[in-house]
N, C-alpha and C. Protein backbone atom coordinates (compact mmCIF):
# COMPACT_ATOMS: atom_id res chain seq x y z
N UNK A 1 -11.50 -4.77 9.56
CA UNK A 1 -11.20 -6.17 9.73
C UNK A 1 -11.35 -6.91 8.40
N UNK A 2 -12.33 -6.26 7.46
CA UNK A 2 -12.68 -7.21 6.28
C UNK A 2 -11.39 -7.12 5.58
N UNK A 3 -10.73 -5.89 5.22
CA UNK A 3 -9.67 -5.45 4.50
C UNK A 3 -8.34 -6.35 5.10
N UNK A 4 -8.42 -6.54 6.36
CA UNK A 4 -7.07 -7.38 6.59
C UNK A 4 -7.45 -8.67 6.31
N UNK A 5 -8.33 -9.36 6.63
CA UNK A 5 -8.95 -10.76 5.84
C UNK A 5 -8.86 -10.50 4.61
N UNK A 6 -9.00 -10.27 3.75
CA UNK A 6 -8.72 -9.90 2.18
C UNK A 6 -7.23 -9.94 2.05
N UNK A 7 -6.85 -8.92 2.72
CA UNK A 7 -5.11 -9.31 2.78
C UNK A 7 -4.79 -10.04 2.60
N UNK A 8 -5.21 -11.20 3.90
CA UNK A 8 -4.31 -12.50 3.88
C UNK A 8 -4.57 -13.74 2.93
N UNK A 9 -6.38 -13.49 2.50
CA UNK A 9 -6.61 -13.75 1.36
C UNK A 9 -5.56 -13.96 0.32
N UNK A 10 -5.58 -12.82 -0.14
CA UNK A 10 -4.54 -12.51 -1.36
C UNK A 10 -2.66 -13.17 -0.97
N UNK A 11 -2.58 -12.79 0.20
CA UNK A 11 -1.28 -13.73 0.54
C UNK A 11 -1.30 -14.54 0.62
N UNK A 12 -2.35 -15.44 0.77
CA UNK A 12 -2.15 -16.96 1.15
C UNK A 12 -2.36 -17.36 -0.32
N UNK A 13 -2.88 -16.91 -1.58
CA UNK A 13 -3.03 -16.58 -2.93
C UNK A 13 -1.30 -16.61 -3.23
N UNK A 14 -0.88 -15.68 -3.13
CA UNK A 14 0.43 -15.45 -3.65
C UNK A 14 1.39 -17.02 -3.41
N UNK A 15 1.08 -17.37 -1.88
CA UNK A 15 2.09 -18.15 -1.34
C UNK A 15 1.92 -18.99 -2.02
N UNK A 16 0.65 -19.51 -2.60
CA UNK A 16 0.47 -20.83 -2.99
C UNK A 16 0.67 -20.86 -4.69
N UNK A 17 0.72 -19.82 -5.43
CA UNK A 17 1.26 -19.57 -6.45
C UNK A 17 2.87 -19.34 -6.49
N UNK A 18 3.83 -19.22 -5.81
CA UNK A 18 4.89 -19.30 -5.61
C UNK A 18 5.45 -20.02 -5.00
N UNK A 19 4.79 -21.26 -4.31
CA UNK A 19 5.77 -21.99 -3.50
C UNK A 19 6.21 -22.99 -3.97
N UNK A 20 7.30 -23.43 -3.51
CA UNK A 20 8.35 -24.04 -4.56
C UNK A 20 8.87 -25.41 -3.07
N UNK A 21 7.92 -26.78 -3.41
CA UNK A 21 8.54 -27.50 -2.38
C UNK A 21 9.41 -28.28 -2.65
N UNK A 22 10.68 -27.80 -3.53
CA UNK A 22 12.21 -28.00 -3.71
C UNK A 22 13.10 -27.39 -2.73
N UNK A 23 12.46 -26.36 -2.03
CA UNK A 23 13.32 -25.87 -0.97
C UNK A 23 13.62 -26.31 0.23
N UNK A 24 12.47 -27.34 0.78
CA UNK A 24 12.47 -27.78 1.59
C UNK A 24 11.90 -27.52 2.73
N UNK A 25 11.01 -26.20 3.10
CA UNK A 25 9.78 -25.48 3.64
C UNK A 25 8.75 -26.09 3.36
N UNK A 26 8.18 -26.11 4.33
CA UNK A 26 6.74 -26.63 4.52
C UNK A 26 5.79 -25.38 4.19
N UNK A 27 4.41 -25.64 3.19
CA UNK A 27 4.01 -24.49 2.50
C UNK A 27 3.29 -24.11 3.66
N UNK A 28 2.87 -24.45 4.77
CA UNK A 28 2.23 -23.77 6.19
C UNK A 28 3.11 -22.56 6.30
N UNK A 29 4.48 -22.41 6.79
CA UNK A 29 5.20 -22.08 7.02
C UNK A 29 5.70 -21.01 6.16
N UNK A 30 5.56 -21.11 4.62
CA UNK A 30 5.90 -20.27 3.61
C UNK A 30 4.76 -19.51 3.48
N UNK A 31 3.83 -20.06 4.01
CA UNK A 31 2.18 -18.77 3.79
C UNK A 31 2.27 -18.48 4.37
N UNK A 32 2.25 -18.84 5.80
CA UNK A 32 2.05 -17.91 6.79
C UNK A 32 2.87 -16.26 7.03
N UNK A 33 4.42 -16.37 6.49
CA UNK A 33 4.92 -15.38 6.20
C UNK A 33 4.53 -14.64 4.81
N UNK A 34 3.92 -15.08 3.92
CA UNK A 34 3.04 -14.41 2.98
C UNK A 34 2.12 -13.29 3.36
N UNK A 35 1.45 -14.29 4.29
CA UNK A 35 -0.10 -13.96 4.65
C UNK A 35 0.49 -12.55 5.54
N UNK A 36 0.57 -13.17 6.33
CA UNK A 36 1.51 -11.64 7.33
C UNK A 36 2.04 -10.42 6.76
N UNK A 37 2.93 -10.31 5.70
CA UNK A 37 3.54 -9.57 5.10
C UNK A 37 2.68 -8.51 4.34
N UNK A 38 1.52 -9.52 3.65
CA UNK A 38 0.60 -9.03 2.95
C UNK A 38 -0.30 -8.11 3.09
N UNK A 39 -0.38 -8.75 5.62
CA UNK A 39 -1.42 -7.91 5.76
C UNK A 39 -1.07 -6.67 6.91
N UNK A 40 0.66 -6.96 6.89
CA UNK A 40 1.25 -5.54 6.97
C UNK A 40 1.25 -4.33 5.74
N UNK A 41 1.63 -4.98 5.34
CA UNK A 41 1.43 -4.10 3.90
C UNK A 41 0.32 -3.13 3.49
N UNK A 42 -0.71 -4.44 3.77
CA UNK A 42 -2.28 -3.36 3.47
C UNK A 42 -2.27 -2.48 4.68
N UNK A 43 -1.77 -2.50 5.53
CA UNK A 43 -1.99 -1.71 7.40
C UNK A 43 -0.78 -0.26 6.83
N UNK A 44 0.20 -0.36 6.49
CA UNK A 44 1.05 0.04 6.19
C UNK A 44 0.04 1.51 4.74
N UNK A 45 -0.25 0.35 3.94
CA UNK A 45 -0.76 1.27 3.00
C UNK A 45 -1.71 2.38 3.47
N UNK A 46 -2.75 1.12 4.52
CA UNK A 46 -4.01 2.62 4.31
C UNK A 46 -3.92 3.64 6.06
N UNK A 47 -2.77 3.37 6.75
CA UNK A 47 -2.24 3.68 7.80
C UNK A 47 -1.54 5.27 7.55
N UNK A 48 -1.38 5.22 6.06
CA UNK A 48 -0.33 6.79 5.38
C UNK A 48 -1.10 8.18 5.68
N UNK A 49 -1.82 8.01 5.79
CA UNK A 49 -3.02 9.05 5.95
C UNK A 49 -3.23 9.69 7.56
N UNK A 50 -3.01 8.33 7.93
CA UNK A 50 -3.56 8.23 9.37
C UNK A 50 -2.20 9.32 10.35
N UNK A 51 -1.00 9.38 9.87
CA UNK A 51 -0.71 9.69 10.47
C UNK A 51 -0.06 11.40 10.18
N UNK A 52 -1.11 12.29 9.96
CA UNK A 52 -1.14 13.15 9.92
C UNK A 52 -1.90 14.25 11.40
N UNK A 53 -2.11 12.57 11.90
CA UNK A 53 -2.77 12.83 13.07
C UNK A 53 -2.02 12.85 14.46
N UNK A 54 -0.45 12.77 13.93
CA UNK A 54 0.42 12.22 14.86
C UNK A 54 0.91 13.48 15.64
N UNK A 55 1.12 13.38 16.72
CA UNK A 55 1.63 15.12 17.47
C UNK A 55 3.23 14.63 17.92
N UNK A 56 4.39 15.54 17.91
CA UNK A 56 5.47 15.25 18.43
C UNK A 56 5.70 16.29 19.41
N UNK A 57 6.85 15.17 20.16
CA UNK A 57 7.00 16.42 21.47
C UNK A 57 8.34 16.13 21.45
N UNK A 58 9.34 17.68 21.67
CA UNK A 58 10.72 17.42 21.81
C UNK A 58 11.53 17.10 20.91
N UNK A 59 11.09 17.27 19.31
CA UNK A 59 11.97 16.25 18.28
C UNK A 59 12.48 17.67 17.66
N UNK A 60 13.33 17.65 17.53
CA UNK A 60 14.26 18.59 16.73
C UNK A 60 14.54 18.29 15.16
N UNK A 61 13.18 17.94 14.76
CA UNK A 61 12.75 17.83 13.53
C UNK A 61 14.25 18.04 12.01
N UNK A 62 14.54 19.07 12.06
CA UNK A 62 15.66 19.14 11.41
C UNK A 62 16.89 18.21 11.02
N UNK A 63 17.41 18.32 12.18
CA UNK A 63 18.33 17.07 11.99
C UNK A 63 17.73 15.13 12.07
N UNK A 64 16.93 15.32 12.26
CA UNK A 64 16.29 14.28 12.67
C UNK A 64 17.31 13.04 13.72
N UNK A 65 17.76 13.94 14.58
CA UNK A 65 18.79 12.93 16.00
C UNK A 65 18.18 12.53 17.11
N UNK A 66 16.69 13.67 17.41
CA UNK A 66 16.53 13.63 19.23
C UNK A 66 14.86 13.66 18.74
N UNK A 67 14.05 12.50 19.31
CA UNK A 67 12.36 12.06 18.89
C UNK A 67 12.48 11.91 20.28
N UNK A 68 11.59 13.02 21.09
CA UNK A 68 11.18 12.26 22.56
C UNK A 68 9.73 11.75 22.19
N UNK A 69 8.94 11.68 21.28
CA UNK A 69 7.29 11.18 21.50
C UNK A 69 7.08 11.24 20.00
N UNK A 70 6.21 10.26 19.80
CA UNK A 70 5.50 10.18 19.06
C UNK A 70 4.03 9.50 19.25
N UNK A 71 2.84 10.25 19.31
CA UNK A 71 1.54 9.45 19.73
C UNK A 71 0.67 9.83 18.43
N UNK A 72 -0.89 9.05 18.57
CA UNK A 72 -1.79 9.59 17.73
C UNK A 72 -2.28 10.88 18.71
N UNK A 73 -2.71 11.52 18.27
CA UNK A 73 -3.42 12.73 18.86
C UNK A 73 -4.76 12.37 18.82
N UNK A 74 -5.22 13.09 20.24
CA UNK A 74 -6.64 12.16 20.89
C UNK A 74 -7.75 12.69 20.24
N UNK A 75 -8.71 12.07 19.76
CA UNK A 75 -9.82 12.41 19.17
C UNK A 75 -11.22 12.80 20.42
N UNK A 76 -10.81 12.55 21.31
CA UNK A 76 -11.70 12.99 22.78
C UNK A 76 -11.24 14.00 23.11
N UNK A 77 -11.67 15.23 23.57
CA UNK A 77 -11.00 16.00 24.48
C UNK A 77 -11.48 16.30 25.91
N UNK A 78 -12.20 15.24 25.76
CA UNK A 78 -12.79 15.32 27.77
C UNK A 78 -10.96 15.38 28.39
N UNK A 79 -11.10 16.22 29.54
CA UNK A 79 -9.75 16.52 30.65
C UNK A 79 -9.25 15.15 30.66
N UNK A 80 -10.26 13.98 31.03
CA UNK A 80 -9.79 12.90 31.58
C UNK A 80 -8.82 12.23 30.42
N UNK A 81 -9.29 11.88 29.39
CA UNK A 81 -8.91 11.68 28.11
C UNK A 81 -7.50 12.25 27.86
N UNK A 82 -7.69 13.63 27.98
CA UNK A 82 -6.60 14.80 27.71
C UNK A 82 -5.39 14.39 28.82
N UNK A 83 -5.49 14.23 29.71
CA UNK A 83 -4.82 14.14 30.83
C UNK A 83 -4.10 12.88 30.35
N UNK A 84 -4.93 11.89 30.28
CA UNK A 84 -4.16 10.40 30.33
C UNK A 84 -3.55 10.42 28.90
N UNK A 85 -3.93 10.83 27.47
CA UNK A 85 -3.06 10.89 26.54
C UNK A 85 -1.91 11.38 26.49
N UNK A 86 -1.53 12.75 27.42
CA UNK A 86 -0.55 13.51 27.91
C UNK A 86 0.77 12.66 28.74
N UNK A 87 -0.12 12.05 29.75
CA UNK A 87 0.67 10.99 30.53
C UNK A 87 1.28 9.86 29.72
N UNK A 88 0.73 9.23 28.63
CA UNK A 88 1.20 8.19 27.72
C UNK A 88 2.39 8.59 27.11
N UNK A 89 2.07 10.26 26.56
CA UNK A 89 3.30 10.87 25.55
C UNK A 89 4.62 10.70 26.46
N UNK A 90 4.05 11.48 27.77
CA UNK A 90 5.87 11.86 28.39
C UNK A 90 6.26 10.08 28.90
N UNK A 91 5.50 9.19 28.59
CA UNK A 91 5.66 7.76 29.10
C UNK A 91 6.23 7.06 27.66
N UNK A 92 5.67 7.40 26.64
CA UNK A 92 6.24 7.08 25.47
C UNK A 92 7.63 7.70 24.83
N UNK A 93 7.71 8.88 25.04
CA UNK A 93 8.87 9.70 25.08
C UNK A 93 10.36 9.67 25.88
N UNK A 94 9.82 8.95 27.09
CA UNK A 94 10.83 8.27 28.05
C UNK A 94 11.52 7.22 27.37
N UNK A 95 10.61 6.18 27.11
CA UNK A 95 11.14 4.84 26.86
C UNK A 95 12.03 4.87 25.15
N UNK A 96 11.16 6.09 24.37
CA UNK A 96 11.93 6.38 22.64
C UNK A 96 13.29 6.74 23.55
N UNK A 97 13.39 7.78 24.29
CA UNK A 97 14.59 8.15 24.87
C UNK A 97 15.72 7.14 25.00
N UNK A 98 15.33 6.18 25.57
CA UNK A 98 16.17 5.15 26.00
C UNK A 98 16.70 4.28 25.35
N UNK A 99 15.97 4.14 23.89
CA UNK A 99 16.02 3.25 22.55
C UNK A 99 17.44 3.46 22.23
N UNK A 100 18.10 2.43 22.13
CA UNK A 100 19.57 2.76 21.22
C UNK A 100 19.69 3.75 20.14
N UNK A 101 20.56 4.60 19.62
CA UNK A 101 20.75 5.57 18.70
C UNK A 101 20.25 5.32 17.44
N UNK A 102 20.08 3.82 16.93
CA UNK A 102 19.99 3.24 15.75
C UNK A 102 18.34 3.03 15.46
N UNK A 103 17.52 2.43 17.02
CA UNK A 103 16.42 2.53 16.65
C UNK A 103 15.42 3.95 16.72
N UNK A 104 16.67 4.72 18.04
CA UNK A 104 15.36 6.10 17.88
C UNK A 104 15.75 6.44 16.58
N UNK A 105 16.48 6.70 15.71
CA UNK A 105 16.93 7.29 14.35
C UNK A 105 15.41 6.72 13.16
N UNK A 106 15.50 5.73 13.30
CA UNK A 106 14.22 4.65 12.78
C UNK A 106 13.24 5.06 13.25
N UNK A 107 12.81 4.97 13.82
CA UNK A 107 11.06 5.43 14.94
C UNK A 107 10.87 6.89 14.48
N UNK A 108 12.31 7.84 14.43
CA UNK A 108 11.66 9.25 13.83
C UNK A 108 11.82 9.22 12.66
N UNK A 109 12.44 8.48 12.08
CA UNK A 109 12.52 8.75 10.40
C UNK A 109 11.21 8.42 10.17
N UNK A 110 11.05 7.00 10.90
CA UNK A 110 9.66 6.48 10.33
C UNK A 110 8.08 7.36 10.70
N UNK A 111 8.48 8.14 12.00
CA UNK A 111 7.08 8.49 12.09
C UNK A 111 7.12 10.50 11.95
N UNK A 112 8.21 10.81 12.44
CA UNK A 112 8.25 11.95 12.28
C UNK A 112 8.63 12.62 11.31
N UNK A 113 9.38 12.01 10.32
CA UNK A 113 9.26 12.77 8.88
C UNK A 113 8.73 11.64 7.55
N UNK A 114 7.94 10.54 8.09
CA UNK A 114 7.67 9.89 7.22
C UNK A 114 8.04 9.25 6.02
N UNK A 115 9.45 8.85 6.30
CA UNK A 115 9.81 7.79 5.62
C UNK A 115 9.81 6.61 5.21
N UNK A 116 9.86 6.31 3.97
CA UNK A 116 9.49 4.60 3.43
C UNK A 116 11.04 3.52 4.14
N UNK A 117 10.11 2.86 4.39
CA UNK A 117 11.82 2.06 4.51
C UNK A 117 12.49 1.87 3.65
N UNK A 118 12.53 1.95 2.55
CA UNK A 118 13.56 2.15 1.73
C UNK A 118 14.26 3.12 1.72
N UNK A 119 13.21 4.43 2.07
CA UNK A 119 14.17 5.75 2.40
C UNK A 119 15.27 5.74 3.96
N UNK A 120 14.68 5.19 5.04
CA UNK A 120 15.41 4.89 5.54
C UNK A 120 16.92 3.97 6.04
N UNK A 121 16.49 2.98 5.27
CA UNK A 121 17.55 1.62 4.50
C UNK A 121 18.83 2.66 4.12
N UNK A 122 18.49 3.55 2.83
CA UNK A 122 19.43 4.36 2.34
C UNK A 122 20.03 5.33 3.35
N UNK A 123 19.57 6.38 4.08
CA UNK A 123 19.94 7.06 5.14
C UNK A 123 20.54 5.91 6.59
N UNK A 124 20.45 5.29 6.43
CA UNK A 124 21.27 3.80 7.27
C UNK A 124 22.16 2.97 6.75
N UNK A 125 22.18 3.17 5.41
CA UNK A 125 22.98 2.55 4.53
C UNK A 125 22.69 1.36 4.70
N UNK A 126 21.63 0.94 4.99
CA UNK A 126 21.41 -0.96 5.05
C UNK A 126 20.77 -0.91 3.88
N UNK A 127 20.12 -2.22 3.65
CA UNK A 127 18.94 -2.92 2.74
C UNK A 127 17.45 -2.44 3.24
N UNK A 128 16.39 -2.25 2.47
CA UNK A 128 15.51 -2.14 2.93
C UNK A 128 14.99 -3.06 3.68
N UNK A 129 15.10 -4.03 3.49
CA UNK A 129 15.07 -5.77 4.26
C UNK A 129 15.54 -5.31 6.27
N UNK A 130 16.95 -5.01 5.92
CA UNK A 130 17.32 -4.68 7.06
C UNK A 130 16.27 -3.60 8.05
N UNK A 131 16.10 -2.30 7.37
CA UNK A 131 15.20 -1.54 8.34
C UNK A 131 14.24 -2.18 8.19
N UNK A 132 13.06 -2.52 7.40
CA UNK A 132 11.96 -3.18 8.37
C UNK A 132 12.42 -3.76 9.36
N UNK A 133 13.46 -4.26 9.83
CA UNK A 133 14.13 -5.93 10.69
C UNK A 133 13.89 -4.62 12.06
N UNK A 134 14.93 -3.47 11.56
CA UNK A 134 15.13 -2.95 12.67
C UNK A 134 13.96 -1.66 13.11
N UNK A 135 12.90 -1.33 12.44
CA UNK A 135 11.44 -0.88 12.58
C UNK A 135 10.93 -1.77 13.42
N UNK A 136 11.10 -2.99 12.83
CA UNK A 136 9.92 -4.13 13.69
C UNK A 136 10.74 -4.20 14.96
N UNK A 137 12.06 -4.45 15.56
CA UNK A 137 12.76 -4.96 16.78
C UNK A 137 12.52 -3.54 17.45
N UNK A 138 12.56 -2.36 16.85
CA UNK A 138 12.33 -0.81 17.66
C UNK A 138 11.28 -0.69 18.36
N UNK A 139 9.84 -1.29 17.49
CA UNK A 139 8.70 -1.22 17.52
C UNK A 139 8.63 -2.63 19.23
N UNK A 140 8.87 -3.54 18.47
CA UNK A 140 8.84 -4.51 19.51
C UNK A 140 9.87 -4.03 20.96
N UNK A 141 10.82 -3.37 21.10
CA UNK A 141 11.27 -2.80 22.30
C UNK A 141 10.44 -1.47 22.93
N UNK A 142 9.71 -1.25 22.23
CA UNK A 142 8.94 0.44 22.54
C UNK A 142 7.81 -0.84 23.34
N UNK A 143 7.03 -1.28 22.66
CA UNK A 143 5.87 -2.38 23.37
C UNK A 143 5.85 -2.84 24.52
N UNK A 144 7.40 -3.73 24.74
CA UNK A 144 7.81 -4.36 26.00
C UNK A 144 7.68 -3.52 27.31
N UNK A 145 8.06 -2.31 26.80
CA UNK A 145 8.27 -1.39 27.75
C UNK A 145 7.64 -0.60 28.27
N UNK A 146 6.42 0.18 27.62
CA UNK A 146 5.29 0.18 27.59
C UNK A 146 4.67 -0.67 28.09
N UNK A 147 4.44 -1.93 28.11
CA UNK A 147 3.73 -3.10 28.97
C UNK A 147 3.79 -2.95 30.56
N UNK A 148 5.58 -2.85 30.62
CA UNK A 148 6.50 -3.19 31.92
C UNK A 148 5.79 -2.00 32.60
N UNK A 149 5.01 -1.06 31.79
CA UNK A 149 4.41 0.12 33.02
C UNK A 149 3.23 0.21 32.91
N UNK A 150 2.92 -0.36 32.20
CA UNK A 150 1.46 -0.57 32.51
C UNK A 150 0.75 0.79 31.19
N UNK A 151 1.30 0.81 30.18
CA UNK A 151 0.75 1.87 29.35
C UNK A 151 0.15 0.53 27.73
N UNK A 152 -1.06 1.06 27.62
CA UNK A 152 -1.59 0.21 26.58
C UNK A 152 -2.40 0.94 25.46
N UNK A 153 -2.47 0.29 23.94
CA UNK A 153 -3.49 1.48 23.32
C UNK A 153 -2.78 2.51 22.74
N UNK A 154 -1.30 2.54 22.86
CA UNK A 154 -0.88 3.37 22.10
C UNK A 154 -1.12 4.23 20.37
N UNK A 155 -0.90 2.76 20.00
CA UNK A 155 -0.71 3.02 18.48
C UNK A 155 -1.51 1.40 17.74
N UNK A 156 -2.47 1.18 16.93
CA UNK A 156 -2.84 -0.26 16.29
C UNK A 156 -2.06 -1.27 15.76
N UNK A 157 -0.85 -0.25 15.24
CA UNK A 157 -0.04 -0.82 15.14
C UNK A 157 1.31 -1.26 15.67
N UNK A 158 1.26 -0.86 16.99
CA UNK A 158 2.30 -1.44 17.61
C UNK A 158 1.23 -3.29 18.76
């Protein structure tokens, strides 16, 4: 928690060293997307590690076309634990299933062979700008849906 407070620290730092009220933004408004960005970023940074911990099920790794799951892998192994992490995957794996072609492509680039969005941007031929847009709207349709069944706790960062 201290490290994301520091984050936004430093973003709300940046914003206020760069903001320019010729544009016509209100500097609330211009930090606050600072601050945010900043403290994705740090989540993003020290998150690289983390996901070595990730288990896939069903992804035909190679071509990178077909991601049925992507979870953290459970650090409990009581049955009960085991059981309900199991149930999340084929529940998480359903709903990646269902994701339009464009975002499951994103969700496995991003988690199953670990790509920067920039690496993905290029293999999409967008802007890197663009895939975060479409990471974050993937991410935010995997959530919704997940909710709609009652599955929570997935990932910190979703």
């Amino acid at each position: 928690m201290s490290d994301l407070v520091q984050a936004g620290n430093v973003g709300l730092l940046q914003a206020e060293r760069t903001f320019s009220p010729g544009n016509g933004a209100p500097l609330a408004g211009y930090a606050k997307f600072r601050i945010r960005g900043e403290m994705l970023d740090a989540v993003r940074r020290n998150s690289r590690p983390a996901r070595a911990g990730f288990i896939t099920q069903g992804s035909t790794a190679d071509d990178g076309t077909d991601l049925e799951a992507m979870i953290p892998a459970s650090p409990d192994a009581s049955p009960f634990n085991v059981l309900a992490h199991n149930q999340r995957a084929a529940i998480l794996g359903e709903e990646v299933a269902r994701l339009p072609e464009r975002y499951r492509a994103v969700v496995q680039l991003r988690y199953d062979r670990e790509y920067s969005l920039r690496e993905i941007g290029e293999v999409l031929s967008v802007h890197e700008s663009r895939a975060c847009q479409l990471h974050h709207d993937a991410l935010g349709r995997l959530k919704r849906a997940l909710c709609r069944r009652g599955v929570r706790c997935i990932s910190p960062l979703m």
